[in-house]
Protein backbone atom coordinates (compact mmCIF):
# COMPACT_ATOMS: atom_id res chain seq x y z
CA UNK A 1 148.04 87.08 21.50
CA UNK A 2 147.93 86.41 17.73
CA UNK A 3 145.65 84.19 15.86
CA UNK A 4 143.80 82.43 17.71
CA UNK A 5 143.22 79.40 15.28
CA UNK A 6 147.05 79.33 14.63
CA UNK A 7 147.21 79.36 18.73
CA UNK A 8 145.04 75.82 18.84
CA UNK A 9 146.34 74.43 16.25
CA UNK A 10 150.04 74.54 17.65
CA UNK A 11 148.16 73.63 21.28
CA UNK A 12 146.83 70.65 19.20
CA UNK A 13 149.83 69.61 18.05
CA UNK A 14 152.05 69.96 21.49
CA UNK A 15 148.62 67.82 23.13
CA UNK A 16 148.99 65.38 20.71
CA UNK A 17 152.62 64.67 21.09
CA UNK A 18 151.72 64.31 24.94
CA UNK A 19 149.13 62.00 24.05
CA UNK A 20 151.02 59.57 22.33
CA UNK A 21 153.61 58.85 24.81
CA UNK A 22 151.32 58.67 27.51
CA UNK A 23 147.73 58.12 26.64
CA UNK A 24 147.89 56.97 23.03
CA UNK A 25 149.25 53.21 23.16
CA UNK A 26 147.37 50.31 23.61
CA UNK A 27 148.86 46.77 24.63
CA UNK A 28 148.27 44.09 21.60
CA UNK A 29 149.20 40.89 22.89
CA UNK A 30 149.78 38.20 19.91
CA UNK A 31 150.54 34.60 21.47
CA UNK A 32 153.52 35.43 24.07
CA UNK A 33 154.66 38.49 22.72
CA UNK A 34 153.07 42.14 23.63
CA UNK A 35 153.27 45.14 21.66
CA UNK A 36 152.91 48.42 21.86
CA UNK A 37 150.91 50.21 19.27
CA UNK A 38 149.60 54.34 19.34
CA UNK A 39 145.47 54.66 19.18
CA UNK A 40 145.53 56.70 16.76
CA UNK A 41 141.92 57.09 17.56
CA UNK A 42 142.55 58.26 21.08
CA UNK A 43 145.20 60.70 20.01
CA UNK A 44 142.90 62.50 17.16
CA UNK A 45 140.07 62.66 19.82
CA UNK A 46 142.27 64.18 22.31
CA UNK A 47 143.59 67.03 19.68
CA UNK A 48 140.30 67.59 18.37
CA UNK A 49 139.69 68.47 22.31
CA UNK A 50 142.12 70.47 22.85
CA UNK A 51 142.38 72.58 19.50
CA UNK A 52 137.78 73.18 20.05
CA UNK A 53 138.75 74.23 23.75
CA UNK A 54 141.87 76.28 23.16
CA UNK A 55 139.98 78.28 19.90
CA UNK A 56 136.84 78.82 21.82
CA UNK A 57 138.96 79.51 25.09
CA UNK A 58 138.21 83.76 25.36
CA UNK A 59 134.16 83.21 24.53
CA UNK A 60 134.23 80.35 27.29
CA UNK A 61 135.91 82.43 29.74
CA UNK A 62 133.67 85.07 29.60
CA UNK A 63 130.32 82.66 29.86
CA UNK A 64 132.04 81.00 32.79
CA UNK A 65 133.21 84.29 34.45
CA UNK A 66 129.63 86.05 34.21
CA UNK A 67 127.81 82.54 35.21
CA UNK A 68 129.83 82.39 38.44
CA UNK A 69 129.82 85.29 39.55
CA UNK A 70 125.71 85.18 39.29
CA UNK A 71 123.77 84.38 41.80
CA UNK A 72 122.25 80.73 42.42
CA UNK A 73 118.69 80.56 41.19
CA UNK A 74 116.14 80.39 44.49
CA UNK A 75 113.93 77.98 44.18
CA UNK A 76 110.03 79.39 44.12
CA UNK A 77 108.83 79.26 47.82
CA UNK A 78 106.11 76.39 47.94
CA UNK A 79 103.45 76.50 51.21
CA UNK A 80 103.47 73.65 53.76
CA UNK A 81 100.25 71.64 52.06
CA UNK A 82 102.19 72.14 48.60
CA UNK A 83 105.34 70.95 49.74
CA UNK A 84 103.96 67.70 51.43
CA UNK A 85 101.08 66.87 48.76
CA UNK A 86 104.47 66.92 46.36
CA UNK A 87 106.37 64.85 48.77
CA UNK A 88 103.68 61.98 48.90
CA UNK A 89 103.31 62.20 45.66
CA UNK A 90 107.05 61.37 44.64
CA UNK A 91 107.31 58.81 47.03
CA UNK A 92 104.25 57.34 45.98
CA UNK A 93 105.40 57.17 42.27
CA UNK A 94 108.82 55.86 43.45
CA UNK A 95 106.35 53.08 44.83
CA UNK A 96 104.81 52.32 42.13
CA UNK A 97 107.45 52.45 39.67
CA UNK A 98 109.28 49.58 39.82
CA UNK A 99 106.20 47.56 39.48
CA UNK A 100 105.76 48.99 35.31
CA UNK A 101 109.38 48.73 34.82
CA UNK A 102 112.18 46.71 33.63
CA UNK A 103 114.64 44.19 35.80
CA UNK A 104 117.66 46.63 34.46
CA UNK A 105 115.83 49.76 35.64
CA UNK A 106 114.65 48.69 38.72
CA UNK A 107 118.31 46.91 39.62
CA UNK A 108 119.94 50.57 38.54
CA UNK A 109 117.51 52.87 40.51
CA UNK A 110 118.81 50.26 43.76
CA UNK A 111 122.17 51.45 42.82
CA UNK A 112 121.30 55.07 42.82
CA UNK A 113 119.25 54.64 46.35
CA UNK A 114 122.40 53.24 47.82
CA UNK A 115 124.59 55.84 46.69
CA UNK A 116 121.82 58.29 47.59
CA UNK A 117 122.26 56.66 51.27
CA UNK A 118 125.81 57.52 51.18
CA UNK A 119 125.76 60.42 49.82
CA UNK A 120 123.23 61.77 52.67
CA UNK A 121 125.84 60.16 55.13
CA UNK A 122 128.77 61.51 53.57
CA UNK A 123 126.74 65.41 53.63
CA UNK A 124 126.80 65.37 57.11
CA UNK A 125 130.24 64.91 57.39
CA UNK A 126 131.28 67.39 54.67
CA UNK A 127 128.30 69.52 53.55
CA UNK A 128 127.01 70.40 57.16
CA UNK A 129 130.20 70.52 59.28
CA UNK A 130 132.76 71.07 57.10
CA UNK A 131 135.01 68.14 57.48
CA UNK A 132 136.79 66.86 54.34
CA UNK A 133 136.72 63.00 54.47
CA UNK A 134 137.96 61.25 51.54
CA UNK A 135 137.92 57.51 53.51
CA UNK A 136 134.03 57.14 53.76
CA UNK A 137 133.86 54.20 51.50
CA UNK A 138 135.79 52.32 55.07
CA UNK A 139 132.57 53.24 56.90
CA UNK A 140 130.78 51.63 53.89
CA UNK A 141 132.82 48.23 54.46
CA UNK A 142 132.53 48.34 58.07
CA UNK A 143 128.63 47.88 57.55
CA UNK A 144 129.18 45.07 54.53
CA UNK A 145 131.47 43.34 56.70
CA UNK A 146 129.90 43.18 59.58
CA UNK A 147 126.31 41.27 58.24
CA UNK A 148 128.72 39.43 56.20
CA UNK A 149 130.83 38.31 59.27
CA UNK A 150 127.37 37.98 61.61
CA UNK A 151 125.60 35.76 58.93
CA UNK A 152 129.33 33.67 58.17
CA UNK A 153 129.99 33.19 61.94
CA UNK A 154 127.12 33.43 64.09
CA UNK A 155 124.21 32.42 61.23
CA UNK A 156 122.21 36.27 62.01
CA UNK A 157 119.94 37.28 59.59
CA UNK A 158 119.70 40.78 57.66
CA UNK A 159 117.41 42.52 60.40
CA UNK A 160 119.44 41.49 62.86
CA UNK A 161 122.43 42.31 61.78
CA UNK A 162 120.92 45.98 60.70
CA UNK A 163 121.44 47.71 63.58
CA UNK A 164 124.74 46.40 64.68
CA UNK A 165 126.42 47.05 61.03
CA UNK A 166 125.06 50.92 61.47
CA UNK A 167 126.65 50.44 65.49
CA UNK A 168 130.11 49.21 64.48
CA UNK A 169 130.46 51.76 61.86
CA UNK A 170 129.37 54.48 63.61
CA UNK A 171 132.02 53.20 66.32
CA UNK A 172 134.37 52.55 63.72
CA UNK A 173 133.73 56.63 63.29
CA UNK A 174 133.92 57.94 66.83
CA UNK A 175 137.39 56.42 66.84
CA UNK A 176 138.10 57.95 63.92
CA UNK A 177 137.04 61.67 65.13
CA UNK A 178 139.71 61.27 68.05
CA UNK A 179 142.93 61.42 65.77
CA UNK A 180 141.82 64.12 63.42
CA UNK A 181 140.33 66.58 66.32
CA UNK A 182 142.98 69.01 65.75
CA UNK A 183 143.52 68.82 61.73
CA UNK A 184 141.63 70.59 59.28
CA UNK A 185 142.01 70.72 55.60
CA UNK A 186 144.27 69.15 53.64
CA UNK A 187 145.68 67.52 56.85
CA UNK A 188 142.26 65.90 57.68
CA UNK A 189 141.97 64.68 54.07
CA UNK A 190 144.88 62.74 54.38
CA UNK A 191 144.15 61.10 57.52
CA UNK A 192 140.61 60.09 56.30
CA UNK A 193 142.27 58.78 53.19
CA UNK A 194 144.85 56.87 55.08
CA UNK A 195 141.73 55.42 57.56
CA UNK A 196 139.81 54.19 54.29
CA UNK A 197 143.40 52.38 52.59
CA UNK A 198 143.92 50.70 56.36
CA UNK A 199 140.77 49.01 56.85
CA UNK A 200 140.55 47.87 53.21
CA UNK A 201 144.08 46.47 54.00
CA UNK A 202 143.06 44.99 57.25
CA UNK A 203 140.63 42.85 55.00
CA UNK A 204 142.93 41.34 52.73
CA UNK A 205 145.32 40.17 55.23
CA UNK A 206 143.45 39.04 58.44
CA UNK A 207 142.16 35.92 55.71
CA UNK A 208 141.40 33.42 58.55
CA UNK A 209 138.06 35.93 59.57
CA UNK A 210 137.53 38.13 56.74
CA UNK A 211 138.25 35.51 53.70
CA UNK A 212 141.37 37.63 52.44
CA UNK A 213 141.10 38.86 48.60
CA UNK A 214 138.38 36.18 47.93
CA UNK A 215 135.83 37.98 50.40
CA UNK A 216 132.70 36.27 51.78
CA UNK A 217 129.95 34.91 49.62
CA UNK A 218 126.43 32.72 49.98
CA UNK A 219 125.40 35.66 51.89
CA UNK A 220 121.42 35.38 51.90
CA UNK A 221 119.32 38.84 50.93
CA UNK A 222 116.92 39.92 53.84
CA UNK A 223 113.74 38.24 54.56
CA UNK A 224 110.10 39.14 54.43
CA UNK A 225 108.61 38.76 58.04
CA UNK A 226 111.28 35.65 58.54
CA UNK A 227 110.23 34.56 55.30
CA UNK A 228 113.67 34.16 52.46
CA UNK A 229 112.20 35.14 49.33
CA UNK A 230 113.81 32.01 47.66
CA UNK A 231 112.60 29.60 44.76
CA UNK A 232 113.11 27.05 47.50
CA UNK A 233 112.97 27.41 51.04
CA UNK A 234 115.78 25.79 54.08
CA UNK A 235 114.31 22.85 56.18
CA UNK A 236 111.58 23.36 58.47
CA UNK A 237 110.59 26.98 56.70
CA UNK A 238 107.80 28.30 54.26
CA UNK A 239 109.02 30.97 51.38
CA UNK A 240 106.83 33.79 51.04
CA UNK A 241 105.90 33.12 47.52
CA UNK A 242 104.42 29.71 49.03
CA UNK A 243 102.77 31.43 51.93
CA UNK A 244 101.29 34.30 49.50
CA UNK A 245 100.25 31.47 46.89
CA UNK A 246 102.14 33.07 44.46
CA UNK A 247 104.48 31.57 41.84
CA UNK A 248 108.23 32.26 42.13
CA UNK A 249 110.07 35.30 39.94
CA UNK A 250 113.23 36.80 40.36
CA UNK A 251 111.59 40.00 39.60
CA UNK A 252 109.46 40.05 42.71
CA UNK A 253 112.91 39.69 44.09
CA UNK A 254 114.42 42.43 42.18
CA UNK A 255 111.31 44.81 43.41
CA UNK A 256 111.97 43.75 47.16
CA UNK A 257 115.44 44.78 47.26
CA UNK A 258 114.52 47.69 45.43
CA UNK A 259 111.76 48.68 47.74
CA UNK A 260 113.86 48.35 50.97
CA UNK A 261 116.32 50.56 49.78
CA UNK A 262 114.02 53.30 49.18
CA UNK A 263 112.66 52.69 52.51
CA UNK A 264 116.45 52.87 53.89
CA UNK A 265 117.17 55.85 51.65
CA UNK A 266 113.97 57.94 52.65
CA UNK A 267 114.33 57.10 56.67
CA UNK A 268 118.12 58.33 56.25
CA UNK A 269 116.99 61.87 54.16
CA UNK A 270 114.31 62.15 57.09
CA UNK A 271 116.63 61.77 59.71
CA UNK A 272 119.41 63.83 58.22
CA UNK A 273 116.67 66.93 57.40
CA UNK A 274 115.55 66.77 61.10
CA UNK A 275 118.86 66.38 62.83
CA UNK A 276 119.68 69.42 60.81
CA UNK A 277 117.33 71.86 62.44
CA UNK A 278 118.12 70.70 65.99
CA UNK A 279 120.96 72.35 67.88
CA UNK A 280 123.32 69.95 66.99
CA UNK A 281 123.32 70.52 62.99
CA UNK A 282 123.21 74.43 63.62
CA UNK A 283 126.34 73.48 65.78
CA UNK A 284 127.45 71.41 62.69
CA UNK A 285 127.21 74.42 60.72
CA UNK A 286 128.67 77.65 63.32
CA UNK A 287 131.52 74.52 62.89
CA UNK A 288 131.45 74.86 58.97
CA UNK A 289 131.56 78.40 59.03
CA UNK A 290 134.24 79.48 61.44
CA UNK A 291 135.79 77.16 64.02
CA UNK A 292 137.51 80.29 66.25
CA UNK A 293 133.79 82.23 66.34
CA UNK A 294 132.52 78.46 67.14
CA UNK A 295 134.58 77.88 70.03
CA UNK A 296 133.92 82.03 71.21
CA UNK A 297 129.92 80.90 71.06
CA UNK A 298 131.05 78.16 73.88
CA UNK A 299 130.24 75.05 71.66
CA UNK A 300 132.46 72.42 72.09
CA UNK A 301 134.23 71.53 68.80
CA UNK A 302 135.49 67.93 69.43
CA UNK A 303 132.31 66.79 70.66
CA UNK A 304 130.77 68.42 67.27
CA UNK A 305 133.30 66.82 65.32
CA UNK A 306 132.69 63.24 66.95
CA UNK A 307 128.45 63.88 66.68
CA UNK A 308 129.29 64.56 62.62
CA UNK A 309 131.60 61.41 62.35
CA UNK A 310 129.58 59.52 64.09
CA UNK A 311 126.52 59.66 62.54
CA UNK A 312 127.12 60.11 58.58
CA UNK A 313 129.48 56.30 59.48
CA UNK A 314 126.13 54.99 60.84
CA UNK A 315 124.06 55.48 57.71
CA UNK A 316 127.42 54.25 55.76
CA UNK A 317 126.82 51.18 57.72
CA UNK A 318 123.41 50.46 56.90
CA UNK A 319 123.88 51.27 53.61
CA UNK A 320 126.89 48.72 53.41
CA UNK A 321 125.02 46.00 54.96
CA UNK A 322 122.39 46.64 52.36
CA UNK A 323 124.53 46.32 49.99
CA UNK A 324 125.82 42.82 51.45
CA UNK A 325 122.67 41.66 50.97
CA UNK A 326 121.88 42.56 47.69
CA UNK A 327 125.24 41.57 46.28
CA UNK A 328 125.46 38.14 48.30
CA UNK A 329 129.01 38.60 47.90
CA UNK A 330 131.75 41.26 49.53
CA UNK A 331 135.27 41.38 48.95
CA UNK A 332 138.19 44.55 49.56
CA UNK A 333 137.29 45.46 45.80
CA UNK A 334 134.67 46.87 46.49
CA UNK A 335 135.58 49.44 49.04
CA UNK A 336 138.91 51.04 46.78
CA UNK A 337 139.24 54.93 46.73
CA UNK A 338 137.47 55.54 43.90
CA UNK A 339 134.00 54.50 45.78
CA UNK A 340 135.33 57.13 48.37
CA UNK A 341 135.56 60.12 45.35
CA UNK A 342 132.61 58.79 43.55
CA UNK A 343 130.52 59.49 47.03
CA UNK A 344 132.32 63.11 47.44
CA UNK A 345 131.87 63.85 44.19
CA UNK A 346 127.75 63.52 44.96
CA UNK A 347 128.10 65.68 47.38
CA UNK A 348 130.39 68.23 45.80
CA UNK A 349 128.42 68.25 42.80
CA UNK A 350 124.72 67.83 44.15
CA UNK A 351 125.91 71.24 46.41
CA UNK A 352 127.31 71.26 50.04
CA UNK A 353 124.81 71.06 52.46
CA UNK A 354 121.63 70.16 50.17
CA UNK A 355 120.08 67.26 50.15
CA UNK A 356 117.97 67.47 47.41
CA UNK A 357 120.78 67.93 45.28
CA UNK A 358 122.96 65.03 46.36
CA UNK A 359 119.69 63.12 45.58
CA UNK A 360 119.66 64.41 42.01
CA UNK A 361 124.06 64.04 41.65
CA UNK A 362 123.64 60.30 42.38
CA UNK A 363 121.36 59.56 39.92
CA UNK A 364 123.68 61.64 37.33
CA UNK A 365 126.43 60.22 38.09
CA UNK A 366 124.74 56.61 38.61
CA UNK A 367 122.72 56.30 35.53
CA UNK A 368 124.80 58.05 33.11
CA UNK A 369 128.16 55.68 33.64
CA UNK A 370 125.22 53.19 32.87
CA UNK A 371 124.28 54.23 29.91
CA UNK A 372 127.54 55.25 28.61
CA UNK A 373 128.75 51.55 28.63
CA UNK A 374 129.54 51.79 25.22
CA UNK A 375 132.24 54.77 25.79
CA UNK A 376 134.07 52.09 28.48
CA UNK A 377 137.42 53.37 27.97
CA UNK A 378 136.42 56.92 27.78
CA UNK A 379 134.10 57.01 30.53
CA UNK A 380 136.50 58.06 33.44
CA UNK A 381 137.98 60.57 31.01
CA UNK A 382 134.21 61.76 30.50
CA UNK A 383 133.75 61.56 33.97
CA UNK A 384 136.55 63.74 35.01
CA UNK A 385 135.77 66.48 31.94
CA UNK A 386 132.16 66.75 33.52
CA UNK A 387 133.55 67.79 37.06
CA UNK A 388 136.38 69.98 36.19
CA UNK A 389 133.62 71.80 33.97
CA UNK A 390 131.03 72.08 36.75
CA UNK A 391 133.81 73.58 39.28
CA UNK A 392 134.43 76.51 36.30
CA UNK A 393 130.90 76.57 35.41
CA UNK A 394 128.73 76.21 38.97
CA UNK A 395 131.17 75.67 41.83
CA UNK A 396 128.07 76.22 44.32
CA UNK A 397 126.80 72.75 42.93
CA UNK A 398 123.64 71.91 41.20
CA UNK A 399 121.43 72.98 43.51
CA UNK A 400 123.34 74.73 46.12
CA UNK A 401 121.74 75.41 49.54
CA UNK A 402 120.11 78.49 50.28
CA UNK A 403 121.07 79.98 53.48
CA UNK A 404 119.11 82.48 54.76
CA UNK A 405 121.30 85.85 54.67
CA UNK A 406 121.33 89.61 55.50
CA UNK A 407 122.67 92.46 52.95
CA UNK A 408 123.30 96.04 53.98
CA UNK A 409 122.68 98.12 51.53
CA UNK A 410 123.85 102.11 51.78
């Protein structure tokens, strides 16, 4: 094919006159005029890119070609007592923690919890039966929505609001699973995708009830034991600072919020690992696998469908009225697309089907965009760079499932 450095360098050269035109201009605005002036920056970065890709393009190749077609790393088999006394231990450091930590810490690992709820939600849907679903983040407003409406209209608290915000969106998903009982693939992308833009749409315009663009705020975060964990408390009630004798922080606040959504994020990983050995997840998985040899076994495929639906929108819902609360504020830009790929892309990079590896893909892809906040303007580009490597590189995920299997060998 010639040289290869003469290769990237004309590679380089054709990227960077795509990169100008499209990429490389940023908007100067001087009084009431705007301009439009290359980033020269951008455009050398993106070259630079392409010309280290495109030389080392043959030795990446073959790395990627003999990594994927290896087989996933098992994990080393751990008895019953092990695997517990290492449970209880992580949880009790997660515990514990927050408690040694920083306000900035603590209010990041909340984040990661609630995209760890989601992601466990959104596994069930995709990972375990095999249903594409790229409008999960509507689930996710459902919940927010409906503590936010509850508390606006009818003055209900967090807890009571819970377990109607996981009922509405899991209803919110039943009726969902109806239209999209007969598509599969691309097909049932689209109509998930259409199902997330419509409710987010229904929110800006039905402003009389939902508040429009603007949203709902003044919502109040939950309480301890009827308690508000305020500096001062409404008429006629006793904070829990005052009860406890202790003096107000906004820390102890912080710790709360975090401590309920590890208590949210551990009851949803509990229930998802135990639904999963019943018969309806191996259902959820003959459904995965092959839909034709499902329906030969004499399982019922729309009711599997509906079961899946159903209950990864009800821990979307509690995970969006958690998020209500913590925020105090929800409006429709909050629930766009891109929560809807950030969420798949947990589960797609965590691996299909395991849990603990959606756990550790939302704090990657949580903490890093944190701590990146310098890159800003690169970080989607980062972002995107990361997955398309990980498809080439691991496809199966970071730590992919293991299935138990049969080989026959001659």
């Amino acid at each position: 094919m010639g040289n290869p450095v003469a290769s990237a360098f004309i590679a380089a050269i054709l990227a960077g006159v795509i990169i100008a035109p499209v990429f490389g201009l940023q908007i100067i605005r001087a009084g009431a005029t705007t301009q439009l002036q290359p980033d020269w920056g951008m455009i050398l970065m993106g070259m630079g890119l392409v010309f280290v890709v495109q030389l080392f393009k043959p030795a990446l190749a073959k790395v990627f070609k003999r990594t994927s077609q290896a087989r996933p790393v098992a994990m080393p088999a751990m008895s019953g007592p092990v695997r517990r006394g290492l449970i209880v231990l992580l949880i009790g450091l997660a515990l514990v923690w927050p408690f040694f930590s920083g306000r900035a810490q603590v209010d990041i690992a909340t984040l990661v919890l609630i995209y760890v709820m989601l992601g466990l939600g959104l596994n069930i849907v995709v990972g375990f039966a095999g249903l594409l679903d790229l409008g999960f983040v509507g689930f996710y407003a459902v919940g927010a929505y409906t503590y936010a409406l509850l508390y606006h209209w009818a003055g209900w608290g967090f807890w009571e609001a819970l377990p109607l915000a996981g009922a509405m969106a899991a209803l919110f998903g039943f009726l969902l699973g109806f239209p999209v009982l007969r598509l599969r693939g691309d097909y049932l992308a689209i109509v998930t995708l259409g199902f997330g833009e419509i409710i987010r749409l229904l929110l800006i315009n039905l402003y009389p009830v939902t508040g429009g663009p603007d949203g709902i705020s003044g919502i109040p975060k939950p309480t301890v034991f009827g308690m508000p964990m305020t500096r001062r408390a409404p008429a006629g009630e006793t904070t829990f600072h005052d009860f406890m004798g202790w003096t107000f922080n906004t820390q102890d606040v912080v710790i709360y919020l975090y401590l309920m959504a590890l208590a949210l994020a551990l009851i949803t990983l509990y229930v998802s690992n135990r639904v999963i050995r019943m018969p309806i997840g191996r259902a959820w998985e003959a459904l995965r696998e092959d839909e034709i040899a499902c329906r030969s076994l004499g399982l019922n495929p729309t009711r599997i469908k509906l079961s899946a639906f159903t209950m990864g929108a009800m821990f979307a819902g509690f995970g969006g009225a958690f998020f209500a609360a913590r925020q105090g504020l929800v409006n429709p830009e909050s629930f766009t697309f891109i929560e809807s790929a950030l969420i798949l892309a947990i589960v797609v990079l965590g691996g299909m089907g395991s849990q603990v590896g959606v756990i550790l893909a939302a704090v990657v892809l949580t903490v890093l965009p944190e701590l990146a906040r310098e890159f800003a303007e690169y970080r989607m580009l980062i972002f995107g760079l990361v997955m398309v490597l990980m498809m080439i590189w691991r496809p199966q995920g970071l730590l992919p499932v293991q299935r138990p299997k049969m080989e026959l060998k001659p």
